[in-house]
C-alpha atoms as a PDB file:
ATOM      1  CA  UNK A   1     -16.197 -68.683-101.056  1.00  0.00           C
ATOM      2  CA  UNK A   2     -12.298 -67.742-100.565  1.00  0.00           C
ATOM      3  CA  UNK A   3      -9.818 -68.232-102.684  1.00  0.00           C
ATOM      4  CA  UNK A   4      -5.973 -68.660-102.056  1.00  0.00           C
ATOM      5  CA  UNK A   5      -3.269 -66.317-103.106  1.00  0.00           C
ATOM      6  CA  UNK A   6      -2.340 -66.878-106.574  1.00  0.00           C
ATOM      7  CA  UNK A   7       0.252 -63.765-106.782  1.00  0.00           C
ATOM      8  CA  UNK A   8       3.713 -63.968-106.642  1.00  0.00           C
ATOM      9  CA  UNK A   9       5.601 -66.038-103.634  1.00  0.00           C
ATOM     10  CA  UNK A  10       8.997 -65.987-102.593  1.00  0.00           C
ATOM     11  CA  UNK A  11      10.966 -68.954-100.697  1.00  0.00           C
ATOM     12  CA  UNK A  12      12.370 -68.196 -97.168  1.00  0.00           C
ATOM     13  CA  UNK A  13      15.358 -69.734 -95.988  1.00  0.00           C
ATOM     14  CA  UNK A  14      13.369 -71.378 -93.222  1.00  0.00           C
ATOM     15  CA  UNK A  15      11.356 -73.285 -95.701  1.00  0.00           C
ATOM     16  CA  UNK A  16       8.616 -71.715 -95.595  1.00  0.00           C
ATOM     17  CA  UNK A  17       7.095 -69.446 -98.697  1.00  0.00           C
ATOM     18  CA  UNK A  18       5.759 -65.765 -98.357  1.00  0.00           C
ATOM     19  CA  UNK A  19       3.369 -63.994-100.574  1.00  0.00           C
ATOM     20  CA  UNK A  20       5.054 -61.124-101.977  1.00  0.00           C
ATOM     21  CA  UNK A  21       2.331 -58.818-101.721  1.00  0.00           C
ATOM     22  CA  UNK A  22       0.987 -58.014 -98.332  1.00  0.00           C
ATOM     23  CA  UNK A  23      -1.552 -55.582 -96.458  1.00  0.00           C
ATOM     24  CA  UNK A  24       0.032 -53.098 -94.034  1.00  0.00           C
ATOM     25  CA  UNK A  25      -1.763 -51.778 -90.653  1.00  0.00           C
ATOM     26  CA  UNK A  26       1.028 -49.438 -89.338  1.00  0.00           C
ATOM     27  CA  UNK A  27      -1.100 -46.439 -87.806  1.00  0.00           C
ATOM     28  CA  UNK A  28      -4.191 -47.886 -88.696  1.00  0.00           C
ATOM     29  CA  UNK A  29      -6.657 -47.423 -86.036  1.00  0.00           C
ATOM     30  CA  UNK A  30      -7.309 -50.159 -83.605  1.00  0.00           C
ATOM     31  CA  UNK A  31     -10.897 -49.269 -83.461  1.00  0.00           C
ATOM     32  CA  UNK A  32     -11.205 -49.455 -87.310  1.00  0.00           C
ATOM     33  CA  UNK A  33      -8.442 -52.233 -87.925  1.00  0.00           C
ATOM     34  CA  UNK A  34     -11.216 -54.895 -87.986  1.00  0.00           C
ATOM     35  CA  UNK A  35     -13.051 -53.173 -90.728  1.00  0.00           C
ATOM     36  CA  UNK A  36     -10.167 -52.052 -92.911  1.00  0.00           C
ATOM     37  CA  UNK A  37      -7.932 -56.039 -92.851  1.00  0.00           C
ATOM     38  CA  UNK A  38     -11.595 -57.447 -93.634  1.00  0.00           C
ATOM     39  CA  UNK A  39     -11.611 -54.864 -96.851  1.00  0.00           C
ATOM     40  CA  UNK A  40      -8.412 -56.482 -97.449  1.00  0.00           C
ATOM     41  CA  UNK A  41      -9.193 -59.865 -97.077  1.00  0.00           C
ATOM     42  CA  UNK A  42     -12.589 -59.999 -98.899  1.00  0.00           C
ATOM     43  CA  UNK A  43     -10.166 -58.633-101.717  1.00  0.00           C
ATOM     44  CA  UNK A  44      -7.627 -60.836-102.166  1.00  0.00           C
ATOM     45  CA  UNK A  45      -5.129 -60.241 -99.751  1.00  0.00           C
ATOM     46  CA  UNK A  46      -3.691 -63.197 -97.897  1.00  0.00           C
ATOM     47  CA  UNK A  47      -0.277 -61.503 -96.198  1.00  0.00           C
ATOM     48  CA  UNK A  48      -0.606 -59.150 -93.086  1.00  0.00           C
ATOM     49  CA  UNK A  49       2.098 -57.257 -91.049  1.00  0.00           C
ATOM     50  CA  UNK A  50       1.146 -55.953 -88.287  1.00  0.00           C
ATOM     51  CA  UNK A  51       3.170 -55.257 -84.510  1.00  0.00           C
ATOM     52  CA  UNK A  52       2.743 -55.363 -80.433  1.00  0.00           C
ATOM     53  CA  UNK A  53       3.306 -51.797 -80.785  1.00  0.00           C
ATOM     54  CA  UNK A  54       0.438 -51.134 -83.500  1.00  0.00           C
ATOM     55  CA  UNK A  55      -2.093 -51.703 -80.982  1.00  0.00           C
ATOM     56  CA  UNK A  56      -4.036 -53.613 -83.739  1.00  0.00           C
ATOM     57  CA  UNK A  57      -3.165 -57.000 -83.136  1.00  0.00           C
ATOM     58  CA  UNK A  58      -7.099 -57.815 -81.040  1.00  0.00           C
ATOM     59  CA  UNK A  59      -8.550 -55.917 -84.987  1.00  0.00           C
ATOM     60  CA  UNK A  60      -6.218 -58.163 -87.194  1.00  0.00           C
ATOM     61  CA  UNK A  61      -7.286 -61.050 -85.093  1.00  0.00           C
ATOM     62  CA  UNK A  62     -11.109 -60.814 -85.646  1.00  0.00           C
ATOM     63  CA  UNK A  63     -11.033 -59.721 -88.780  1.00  0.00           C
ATOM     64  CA  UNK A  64      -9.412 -63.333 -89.307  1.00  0.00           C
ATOM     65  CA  UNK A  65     -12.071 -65.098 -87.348  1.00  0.00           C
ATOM     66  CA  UNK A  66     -14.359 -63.277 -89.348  1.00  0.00           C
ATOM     67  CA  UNK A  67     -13.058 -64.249 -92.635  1.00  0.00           C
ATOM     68  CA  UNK A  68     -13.557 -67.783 -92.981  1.00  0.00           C
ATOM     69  CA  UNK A  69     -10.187 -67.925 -94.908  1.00  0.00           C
ATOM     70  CA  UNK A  70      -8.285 -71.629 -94.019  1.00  0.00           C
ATOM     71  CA  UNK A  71      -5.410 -70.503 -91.406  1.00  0.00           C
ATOM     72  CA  UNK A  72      -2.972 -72.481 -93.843  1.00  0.00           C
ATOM     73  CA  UNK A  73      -4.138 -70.051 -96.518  1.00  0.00           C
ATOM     74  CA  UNK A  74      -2.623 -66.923 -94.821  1.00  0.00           C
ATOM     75  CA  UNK A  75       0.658 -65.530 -93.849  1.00  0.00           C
ATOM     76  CA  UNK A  76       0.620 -63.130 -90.879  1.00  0.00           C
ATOM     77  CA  UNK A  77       3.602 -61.417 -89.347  1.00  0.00           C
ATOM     78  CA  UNK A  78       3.763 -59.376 -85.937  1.00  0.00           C
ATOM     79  CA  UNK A  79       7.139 -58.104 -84.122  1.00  0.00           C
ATOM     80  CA  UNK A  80       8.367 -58.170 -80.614  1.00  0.00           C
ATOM     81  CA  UNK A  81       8.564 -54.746 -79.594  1.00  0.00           C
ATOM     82  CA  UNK A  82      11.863 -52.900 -77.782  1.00  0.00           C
ATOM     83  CA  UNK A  83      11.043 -52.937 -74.142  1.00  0.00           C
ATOM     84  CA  UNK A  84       9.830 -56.703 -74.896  1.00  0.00           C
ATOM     85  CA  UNK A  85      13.748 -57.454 -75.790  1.00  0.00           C
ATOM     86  CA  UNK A  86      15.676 -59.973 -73.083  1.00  0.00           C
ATOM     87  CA  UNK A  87      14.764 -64.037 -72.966  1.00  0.00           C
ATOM     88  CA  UNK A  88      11.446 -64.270 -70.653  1.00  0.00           C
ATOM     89  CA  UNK A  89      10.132 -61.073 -71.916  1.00  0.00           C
ATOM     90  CA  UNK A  90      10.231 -61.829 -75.256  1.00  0.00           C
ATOM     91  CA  UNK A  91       8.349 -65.222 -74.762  1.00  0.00           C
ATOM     92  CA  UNK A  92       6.080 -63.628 -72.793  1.00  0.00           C
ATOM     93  CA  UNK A  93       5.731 -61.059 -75.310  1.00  0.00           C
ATOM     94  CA  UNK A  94       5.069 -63.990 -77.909  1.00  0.00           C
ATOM     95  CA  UNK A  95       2.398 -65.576 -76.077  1.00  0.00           C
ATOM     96  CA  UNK A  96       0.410 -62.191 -75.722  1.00  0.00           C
ATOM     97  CA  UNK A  97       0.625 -61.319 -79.206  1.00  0.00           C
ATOM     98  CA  UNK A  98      -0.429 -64.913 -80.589  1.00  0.00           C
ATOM     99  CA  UNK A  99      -3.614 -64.319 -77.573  1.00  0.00           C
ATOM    100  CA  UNK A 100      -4.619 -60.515 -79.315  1.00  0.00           C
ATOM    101  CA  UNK A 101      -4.594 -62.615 -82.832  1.00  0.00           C
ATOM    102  CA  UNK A 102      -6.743 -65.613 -81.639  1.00  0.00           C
ATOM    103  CA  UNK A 103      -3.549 -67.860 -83.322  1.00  0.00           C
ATOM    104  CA  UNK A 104      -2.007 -70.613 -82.059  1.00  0.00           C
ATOM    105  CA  UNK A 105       1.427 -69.372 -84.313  1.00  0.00           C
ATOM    106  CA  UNK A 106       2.447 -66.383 -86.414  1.00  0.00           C
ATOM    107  CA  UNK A 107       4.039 -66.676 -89.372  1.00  0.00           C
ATOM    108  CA  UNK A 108       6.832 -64.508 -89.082  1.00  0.00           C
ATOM    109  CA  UNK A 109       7.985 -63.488 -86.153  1.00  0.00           C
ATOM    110  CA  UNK A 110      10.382 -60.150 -85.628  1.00  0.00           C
ATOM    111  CA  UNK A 111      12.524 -58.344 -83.692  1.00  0.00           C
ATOM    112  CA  UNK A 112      11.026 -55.027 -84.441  1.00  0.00           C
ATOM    113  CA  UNK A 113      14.080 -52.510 -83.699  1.00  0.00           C
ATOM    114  CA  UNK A 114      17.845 -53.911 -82.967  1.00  0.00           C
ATOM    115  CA  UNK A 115      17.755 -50.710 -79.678  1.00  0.00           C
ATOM    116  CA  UNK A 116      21.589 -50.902 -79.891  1.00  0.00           C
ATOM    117  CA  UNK A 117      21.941 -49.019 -76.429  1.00  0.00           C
ATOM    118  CA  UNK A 118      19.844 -51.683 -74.509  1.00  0.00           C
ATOM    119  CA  UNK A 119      22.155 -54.515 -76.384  1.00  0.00           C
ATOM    120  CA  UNK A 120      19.382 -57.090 -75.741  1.00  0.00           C
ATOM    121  CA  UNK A 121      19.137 -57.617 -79.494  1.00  0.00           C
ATOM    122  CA  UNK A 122      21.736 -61.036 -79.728  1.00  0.00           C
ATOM    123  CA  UNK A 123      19.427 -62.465 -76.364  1.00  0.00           C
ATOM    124  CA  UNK A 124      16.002 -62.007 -77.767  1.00  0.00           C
ATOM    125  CA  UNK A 125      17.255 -63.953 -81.237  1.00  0.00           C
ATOM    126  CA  UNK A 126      18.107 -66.604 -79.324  1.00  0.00           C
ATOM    127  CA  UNK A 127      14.357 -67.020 -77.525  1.00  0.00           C
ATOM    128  CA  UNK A 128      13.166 -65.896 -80.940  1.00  0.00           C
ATOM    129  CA  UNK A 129      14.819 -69.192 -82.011  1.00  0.00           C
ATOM    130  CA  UNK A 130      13.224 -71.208 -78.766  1.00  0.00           C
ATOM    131  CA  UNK A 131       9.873 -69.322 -79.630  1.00  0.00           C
ATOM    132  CA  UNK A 132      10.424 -70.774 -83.219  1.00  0.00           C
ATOM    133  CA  UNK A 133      11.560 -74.628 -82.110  1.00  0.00           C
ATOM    134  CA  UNK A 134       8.055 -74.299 -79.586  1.00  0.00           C
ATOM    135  CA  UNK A 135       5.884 -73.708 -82.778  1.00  0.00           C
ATOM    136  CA  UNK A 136       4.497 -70.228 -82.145  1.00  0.00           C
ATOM    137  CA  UNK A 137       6.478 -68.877 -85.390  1.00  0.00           C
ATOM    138  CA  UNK A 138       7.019 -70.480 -88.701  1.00  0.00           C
ATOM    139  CA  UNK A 139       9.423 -68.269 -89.584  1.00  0.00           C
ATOM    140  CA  UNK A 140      11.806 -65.363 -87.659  1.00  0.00           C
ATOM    141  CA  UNK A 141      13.465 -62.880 -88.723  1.00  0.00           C
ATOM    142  CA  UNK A 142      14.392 -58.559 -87.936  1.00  0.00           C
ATOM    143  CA  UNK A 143      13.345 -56.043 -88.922  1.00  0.00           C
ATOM    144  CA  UNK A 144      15.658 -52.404 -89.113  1.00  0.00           C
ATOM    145  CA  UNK A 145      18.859 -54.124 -88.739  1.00  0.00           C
ATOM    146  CA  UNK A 146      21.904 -52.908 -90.183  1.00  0.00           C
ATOM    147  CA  UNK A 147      25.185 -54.656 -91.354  1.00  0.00           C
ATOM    148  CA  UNK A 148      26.851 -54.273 -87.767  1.00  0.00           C
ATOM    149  CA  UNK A 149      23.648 -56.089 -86.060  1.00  0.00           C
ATOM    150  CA  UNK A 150      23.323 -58.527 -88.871  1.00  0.00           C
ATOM    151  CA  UNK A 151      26.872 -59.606 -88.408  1.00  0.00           C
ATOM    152  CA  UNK A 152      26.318 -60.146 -84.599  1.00  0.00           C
ATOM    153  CA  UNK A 153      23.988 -62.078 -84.920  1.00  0.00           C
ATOM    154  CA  UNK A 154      25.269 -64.599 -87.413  1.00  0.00           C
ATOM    155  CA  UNK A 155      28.405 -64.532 -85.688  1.00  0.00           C
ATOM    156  CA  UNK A 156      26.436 -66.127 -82.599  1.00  0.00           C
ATOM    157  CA  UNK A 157      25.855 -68.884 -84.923  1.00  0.00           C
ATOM    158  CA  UNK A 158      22.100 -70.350 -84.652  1.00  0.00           C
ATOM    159  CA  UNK A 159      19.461 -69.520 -87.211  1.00  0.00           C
ATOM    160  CA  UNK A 160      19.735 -67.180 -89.903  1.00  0.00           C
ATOM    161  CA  UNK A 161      17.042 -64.532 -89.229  1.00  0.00           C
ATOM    162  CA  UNK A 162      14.804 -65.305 -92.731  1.00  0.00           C
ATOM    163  CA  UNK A 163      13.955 -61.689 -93.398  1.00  0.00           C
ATOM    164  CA  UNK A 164      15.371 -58.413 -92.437  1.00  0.00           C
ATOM    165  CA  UNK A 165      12.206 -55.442 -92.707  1.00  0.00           C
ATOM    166  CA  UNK A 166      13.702 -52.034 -93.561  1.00  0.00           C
ATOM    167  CA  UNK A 167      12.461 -48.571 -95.029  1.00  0.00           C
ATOM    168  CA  UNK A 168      13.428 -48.954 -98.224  1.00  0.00           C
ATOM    169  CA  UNK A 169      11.639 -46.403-101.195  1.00  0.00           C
ATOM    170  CA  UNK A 170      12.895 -45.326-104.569  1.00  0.00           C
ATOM    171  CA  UNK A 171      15.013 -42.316-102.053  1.00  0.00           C
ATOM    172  CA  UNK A 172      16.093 -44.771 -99.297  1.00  0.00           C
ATOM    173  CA  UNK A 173      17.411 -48.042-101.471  1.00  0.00           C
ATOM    174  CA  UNK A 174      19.985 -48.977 -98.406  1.00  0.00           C
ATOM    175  CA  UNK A 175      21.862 -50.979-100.862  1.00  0.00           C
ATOM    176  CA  UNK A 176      24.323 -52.155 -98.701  1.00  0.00           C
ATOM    177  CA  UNK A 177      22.221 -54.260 -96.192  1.00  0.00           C
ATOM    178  CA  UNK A 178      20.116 -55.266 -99.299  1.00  0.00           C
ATOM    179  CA  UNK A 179      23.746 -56.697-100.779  1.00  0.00           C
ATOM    180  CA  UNK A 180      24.435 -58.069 -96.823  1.00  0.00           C
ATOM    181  CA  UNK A 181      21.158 -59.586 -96.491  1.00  0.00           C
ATOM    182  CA  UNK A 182      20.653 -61.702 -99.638  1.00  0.00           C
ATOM    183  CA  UNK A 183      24.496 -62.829 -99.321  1.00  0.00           C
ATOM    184  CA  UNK A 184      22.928 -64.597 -96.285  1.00  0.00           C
ATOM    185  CA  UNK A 185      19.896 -65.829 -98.145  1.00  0.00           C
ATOM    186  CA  UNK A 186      17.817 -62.927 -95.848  1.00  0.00           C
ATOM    187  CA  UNK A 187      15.003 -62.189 -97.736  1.00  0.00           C
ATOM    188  CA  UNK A 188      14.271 -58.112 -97.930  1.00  0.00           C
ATOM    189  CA  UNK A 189      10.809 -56.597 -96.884  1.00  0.00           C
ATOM    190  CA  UNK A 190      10.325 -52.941 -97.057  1.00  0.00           C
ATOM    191  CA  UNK A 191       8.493 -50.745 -94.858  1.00  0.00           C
ATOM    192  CA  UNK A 192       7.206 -47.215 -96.033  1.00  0.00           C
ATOM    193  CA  UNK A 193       7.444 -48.849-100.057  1.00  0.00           C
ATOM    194  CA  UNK A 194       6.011 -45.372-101.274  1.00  0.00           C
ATOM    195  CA  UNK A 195       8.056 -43.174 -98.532  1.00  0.00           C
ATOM    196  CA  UNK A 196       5.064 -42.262 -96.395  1.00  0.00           C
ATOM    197  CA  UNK A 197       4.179 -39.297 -98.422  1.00  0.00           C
ATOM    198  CA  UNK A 198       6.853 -37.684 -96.654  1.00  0.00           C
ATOM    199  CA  UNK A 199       8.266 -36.119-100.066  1.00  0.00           C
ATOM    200  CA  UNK A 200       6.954 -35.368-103.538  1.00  0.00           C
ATOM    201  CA  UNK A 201       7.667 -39.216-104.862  1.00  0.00           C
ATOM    202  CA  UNK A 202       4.975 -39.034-107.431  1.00  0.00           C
ATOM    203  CA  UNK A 203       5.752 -35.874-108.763  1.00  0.00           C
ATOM    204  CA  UNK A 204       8.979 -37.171-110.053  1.00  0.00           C
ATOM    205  CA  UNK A 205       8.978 -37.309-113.908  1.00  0.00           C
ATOM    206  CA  UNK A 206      10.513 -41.228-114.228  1.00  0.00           C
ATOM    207  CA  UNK A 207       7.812 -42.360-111.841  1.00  0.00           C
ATOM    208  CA  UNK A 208       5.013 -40.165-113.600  1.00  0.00           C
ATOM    209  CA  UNK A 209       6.019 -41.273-117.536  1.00  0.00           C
ATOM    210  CA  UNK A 210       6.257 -44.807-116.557  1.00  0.00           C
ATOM    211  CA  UNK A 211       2.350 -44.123-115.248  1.00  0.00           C
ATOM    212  CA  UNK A 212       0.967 -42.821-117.662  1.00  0.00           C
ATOM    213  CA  UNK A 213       2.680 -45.503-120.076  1.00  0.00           C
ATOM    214  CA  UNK A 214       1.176 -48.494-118.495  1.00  0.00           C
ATOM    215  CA  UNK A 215      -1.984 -46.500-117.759  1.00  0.00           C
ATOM    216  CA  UNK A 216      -1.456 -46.889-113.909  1.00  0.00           C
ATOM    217  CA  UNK A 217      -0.970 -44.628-111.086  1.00  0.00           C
ATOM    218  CA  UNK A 218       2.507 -43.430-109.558  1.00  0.00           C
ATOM    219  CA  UNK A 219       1.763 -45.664-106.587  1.00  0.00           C
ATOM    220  CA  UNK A 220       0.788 -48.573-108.409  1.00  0.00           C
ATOM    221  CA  UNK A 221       4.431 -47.924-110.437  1.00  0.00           C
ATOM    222  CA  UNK A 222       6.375 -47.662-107.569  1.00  0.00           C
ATOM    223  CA  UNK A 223       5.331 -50.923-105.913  1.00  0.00           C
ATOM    224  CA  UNK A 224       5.795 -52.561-108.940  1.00  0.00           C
ATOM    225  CA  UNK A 225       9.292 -51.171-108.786  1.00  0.00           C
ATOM    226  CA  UNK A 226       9.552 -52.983-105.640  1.00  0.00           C
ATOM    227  CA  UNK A 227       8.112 -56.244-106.742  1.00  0.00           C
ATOM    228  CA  UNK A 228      10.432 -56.572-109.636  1.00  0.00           C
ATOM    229  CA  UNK A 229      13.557 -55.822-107.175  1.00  0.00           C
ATOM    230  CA  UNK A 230      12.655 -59.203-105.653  1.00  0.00           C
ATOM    231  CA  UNK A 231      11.516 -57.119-102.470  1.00  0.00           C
ATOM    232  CA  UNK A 232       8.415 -58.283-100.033  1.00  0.00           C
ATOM    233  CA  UNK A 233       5.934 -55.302 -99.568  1.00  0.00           C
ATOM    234  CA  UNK A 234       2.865 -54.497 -97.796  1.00  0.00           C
ATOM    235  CA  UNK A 235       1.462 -51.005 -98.700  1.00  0.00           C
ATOM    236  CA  UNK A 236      -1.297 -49.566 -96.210  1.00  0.00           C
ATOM    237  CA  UNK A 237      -4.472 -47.350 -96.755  1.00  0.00           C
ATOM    238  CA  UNK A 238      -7.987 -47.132 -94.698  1.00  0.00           C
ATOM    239  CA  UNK A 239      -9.576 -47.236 -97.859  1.00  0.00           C
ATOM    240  CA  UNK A 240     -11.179 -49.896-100.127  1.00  0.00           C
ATOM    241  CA  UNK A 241     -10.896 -48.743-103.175  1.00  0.00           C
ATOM    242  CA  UNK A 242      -7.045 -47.680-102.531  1.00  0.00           C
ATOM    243  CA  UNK A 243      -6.420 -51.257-101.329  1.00  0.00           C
ATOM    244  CA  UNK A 244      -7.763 -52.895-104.308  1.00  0.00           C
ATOM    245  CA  UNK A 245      -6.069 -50.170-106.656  1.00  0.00           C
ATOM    246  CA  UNK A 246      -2.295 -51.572-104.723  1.00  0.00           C
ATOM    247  CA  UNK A 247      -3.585 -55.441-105.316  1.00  0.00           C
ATOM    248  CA  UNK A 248      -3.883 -54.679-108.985  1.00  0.00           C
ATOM    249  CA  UNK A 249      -0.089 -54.553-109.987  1.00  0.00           C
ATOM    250  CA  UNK A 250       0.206 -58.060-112.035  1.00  0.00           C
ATOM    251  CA  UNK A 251      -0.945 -57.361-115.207  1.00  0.00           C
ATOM    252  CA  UNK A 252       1.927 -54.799-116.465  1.00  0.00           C
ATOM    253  CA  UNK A 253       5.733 -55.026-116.409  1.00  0.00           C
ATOM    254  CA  UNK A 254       8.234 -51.933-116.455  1.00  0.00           C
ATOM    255  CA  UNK A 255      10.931 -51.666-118.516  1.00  0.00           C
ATOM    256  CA  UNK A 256      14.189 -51.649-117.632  1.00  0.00           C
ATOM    257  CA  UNK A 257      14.754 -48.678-118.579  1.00  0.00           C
ATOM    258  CA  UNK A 258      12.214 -47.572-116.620  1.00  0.00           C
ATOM    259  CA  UNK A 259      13.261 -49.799-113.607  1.00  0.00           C
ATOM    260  CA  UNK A 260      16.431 -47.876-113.827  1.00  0.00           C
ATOM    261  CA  UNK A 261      15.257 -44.123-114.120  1.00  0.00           C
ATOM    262  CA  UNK A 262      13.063 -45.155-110.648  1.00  0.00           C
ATOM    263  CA  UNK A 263      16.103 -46.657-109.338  1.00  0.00           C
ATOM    264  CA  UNK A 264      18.126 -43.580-110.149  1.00  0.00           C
ATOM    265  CA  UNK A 265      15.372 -41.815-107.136  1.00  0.00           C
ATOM    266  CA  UNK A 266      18.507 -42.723-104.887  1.00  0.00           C
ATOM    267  CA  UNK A 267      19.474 -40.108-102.408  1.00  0.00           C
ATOM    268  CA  UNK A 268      19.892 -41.404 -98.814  1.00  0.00           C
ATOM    269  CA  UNK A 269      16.678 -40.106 -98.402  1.00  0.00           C
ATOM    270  CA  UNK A 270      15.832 -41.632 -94.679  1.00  0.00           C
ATOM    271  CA  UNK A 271      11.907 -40.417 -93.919  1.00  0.00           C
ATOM    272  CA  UNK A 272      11.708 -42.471 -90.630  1.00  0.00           C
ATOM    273  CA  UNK A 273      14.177 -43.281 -87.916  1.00  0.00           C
ATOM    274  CA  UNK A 274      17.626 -44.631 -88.098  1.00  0.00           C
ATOM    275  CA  UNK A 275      17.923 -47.928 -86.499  1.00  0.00           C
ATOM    276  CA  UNK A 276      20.969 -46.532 -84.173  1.00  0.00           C
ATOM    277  CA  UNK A 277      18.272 -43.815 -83.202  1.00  0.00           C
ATOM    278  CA  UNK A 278      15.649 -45.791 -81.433  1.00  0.00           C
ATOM    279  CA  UNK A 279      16.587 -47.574 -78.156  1.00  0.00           C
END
């Protein structure tokens, strides 16, 4: 027996609705991705990002097969990758990707980096929107963009990309394309929600009080943080009982104070690369 997704759901400007939980496979091992989205599946989860570049896409795929869970009942997002970028390439990329997942459509579809110096960003939206009006994505959208590509591309008129995915973490809030974003009715997803363990998040005293006040654990605090910022997230781990422990964030609410001592976290703390960076 499945059962549908019953957690929270946000509206995308496309039309289309988006749970706004989700299971992440970013370094999870292609031999073990199978395994580890099935975990997540048989527990409740009914959103999955994954990319061309995760190698994972063949794993997600099977473990979707395998699930027995209606296709209408999920939401799953991949991303065109940067040497991909340029018209034919990207719908060649599409058709690949959709092939490794055993779909006849994603989701969500996304540019995965804007790779300023190749400039083949404002081209690939446009297939993106072709790949959209052919019925292999639902939905489109980027994913690391900042202000200067966002404006490009709405200056080229067309569709309005219906999420942006950025690293965004209690250090890293990147207010300013948060502010852009939702001005345009973008939606925001964040990538590395609990900063990759790349610095001592859980140790900090407003994350740690508001733990042990809703009897919860810093990670389960923080990605409530998230959720009640209105922000899509999809926290990874390879194991079970960590994937259940991040499904179980809807029966507590922080406070505001305490949304605003986690907020406070704010430091320009980048962990992964900047979007200028990677070409």
């Amino acid at each position: 027996m499945t059962t549908t997704w019953t957690g929270p759901v946000l509206s995308l400007n496309s039309g289309a609705t988006i749970p706004q939980l989700g299971f992440g496979v970013f370094k999870v091992d292609p031999a073990e991705t199978e395994r580890i989205v099935s975990d997540a599946l048989e527990l409740g989860y009914r959103h999955i990002d994954t990319a061309a570049i995760y190698g994972n896409e063949e794993g997600v795929g099977r473990a979707i097969a395998a699930s027995g869970i209606p296709r209408e009942d999920l939401f799953i997002t991949t991303k065109l990758w940067n040497d991909d970028q340029g018209t034919q390439s990207a719908h060649d990329a599409i058709d690949a990707s959709l092939e490794k997942l055993g779909l006849d459509a994603v989701d969500l579809y996304l540019i995965h980096w804007p790779t300023p110096q190749r400039d083949l960003y404002r081209e690939s939206w446009k297939a993106m929107q072709q790949i959209q009006a052919d019925g292999k994505a639902t939905s489109i959208g980027v994913s690391n963009f900042l202000v200067e590509h966002l404006e490009n591309l709405l200056a080229d008129g067309g569709t309005v990309p219906a999420v942006n995915q950025i690293e965004l973490h209690p250090a890293l809030q990147q207010r300013e394309v948060v502010e852009f974003s939702r001005a345009n009715g973008i939606q925001i997803e964040s990538w590395g929600p609990l900063g990759q363990s790349k610095y001592p998040l859980f140790d900090e005293p407003s994350v740690t009080d508001a733990a042990s006040a809703h009897d919860k654990t810093p990670a389960q605090v923080v990605l409530r943080w998230h959720l009640q910022n209105g922000i899509i997230v999809f926290p990874k781990s390879n194991s079970r009982a960590r994937i259940a422990e991040n499904l179980d964030l809807f029966d507590f609410e922080l406070t505001d104070a305490e949304m605003a001592a986690i907020t406070a976290l704010e430091r320009d703390g980048r962990v992964g690369s900047h979007p200028n960076d990677v070409n």
